[in-house]
Protein backbone atom coordinates (compact mmCIF):
# COMPACT_ATOMS: atom_id res chain seq x y z
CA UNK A 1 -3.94 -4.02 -11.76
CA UNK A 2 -7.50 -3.37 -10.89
CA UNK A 3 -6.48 -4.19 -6.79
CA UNK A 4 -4.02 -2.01 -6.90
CA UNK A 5 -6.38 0.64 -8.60
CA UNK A 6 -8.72 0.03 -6.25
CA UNK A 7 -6.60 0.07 -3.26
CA UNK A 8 -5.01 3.62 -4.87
CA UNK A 9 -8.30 4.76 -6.08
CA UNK A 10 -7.37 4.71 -9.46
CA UNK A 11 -8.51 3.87 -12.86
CA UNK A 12 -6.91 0.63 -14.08
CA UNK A 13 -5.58 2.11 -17.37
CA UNK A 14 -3.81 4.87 -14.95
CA UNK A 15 -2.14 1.97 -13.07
CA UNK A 16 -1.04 0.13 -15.71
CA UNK A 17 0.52 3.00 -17.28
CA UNK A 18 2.31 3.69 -14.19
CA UNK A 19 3.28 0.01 -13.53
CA UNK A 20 5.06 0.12 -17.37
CA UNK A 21 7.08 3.25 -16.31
CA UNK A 22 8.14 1.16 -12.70
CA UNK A 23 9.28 -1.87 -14.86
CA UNK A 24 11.18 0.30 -17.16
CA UNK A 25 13.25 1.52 -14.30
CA UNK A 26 13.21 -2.04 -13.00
CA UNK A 27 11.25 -1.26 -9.79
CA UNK A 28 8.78 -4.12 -10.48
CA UNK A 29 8.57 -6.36 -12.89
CA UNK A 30 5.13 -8.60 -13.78
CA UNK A 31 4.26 -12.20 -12.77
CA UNK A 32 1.14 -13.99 -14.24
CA UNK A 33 -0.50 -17.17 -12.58
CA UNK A 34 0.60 -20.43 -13.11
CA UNK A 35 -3.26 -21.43 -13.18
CA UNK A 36 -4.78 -18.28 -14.48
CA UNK A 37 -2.82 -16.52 -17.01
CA UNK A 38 -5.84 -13.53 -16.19
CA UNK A 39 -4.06 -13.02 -13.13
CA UNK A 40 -1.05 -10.54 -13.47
CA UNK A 41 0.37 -9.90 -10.22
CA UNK A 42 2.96 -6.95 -9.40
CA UNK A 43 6.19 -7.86 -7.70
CA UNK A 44 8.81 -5.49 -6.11
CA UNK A 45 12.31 -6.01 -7.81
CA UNK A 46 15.60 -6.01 -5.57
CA UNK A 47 16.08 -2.58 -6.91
CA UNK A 48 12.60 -1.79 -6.07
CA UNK A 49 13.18 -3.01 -2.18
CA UNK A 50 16.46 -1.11 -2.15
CA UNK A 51 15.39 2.32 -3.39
CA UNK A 52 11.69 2.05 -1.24
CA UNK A 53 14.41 1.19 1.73
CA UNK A 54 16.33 4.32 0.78
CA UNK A 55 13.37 6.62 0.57
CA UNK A 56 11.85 5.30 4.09
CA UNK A 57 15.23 6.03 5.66
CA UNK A 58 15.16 9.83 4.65
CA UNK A 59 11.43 10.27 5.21
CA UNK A 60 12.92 8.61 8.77
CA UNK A 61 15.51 11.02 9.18
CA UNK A 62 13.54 14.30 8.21
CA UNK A 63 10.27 12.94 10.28
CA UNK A 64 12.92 12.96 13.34
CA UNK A 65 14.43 15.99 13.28
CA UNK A 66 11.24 17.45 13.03
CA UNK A 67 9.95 15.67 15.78
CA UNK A 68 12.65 16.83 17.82
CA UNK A 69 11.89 20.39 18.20
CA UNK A 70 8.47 19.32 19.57
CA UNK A 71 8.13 19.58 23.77
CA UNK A 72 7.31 16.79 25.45
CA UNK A 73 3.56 17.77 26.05
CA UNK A 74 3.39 18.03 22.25
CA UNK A 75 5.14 15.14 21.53
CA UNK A 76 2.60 13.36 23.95
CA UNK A 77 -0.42 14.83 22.87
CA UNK A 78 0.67 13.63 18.99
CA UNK A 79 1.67 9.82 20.42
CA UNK A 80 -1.73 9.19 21.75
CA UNK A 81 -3.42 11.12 18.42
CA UNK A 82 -1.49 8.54 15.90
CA UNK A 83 -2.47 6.08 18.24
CA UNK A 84 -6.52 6.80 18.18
CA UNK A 85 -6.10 7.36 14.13
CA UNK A 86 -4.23 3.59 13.86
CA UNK A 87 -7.20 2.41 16.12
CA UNK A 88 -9.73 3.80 13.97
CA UNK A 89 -7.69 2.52 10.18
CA UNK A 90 -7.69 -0.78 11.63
CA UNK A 91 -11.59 -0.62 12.17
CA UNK A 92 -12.02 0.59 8.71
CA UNK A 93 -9.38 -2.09 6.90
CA UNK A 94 -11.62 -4.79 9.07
CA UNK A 95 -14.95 -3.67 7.84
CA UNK A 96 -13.73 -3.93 4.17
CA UNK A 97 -11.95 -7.00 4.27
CA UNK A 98 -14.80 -8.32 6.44
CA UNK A 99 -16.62 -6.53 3.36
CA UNK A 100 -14.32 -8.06 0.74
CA UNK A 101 -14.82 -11.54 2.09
CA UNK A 102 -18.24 -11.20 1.85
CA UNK A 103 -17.97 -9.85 -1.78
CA UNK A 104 -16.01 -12.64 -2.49
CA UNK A 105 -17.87 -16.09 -1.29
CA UNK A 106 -20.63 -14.14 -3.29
CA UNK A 107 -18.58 -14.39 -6.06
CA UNK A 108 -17.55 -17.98 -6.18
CA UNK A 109 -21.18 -18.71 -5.38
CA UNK A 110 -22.57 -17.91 -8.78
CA UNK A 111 -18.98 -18.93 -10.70
């Protein structure tokens, strides 16, 4: 829960509130650690896959036909914009995990 909170910037009690409602509708269902039972980890049910699946398919479809009424200029002008945004994500996802790694050998240092 508190990855996911932080990853959402979220408050932990906020995610697990919302992670209740998802199991309820059998979206995701729980899975604690054979070693730690501290560790509760979050795991997609079939359902889950299926309806994400769905809802990527018309976000797909709409993104598309949008796309479409774009001229070629445009639509080149907006390929090499995602493409300098994805560039500069990555960069960012490095530094933290870089970050995150560092965080952590800190962390098993004084455990």
């Amino acid at each position: 829960m508190s990855e996911i909170g932080c990853k959402l910037s979220m408050p932990k009690p906020h995610v697990t509130g919302l992670v209740d409602k998802l199991i309820a509708e059998d979206l995701v269902e729980r899975v604690y650690d054979a070693r730690d039972r501290r560790i509760v980890n979050v795991r997609v049910t079939e359902k889950g896959a299926a309806g994400f699946n769905d809802i990527k398919h018309e976000i797909s479809q709409e993104l598309r036909q949008k796309l479409q009424k774009l001229d070629a200029s445009t639509l080149r002008i907006l390929a090499e914009s995602s493409r300098h945004v994805k560039d500069i994500l990555i960069t960012i996802s490095a530094d933290h995990s870089n970050n995150q790694a560092t965080i952590d050998e800190e962390v098993e240092k004084t455990i």
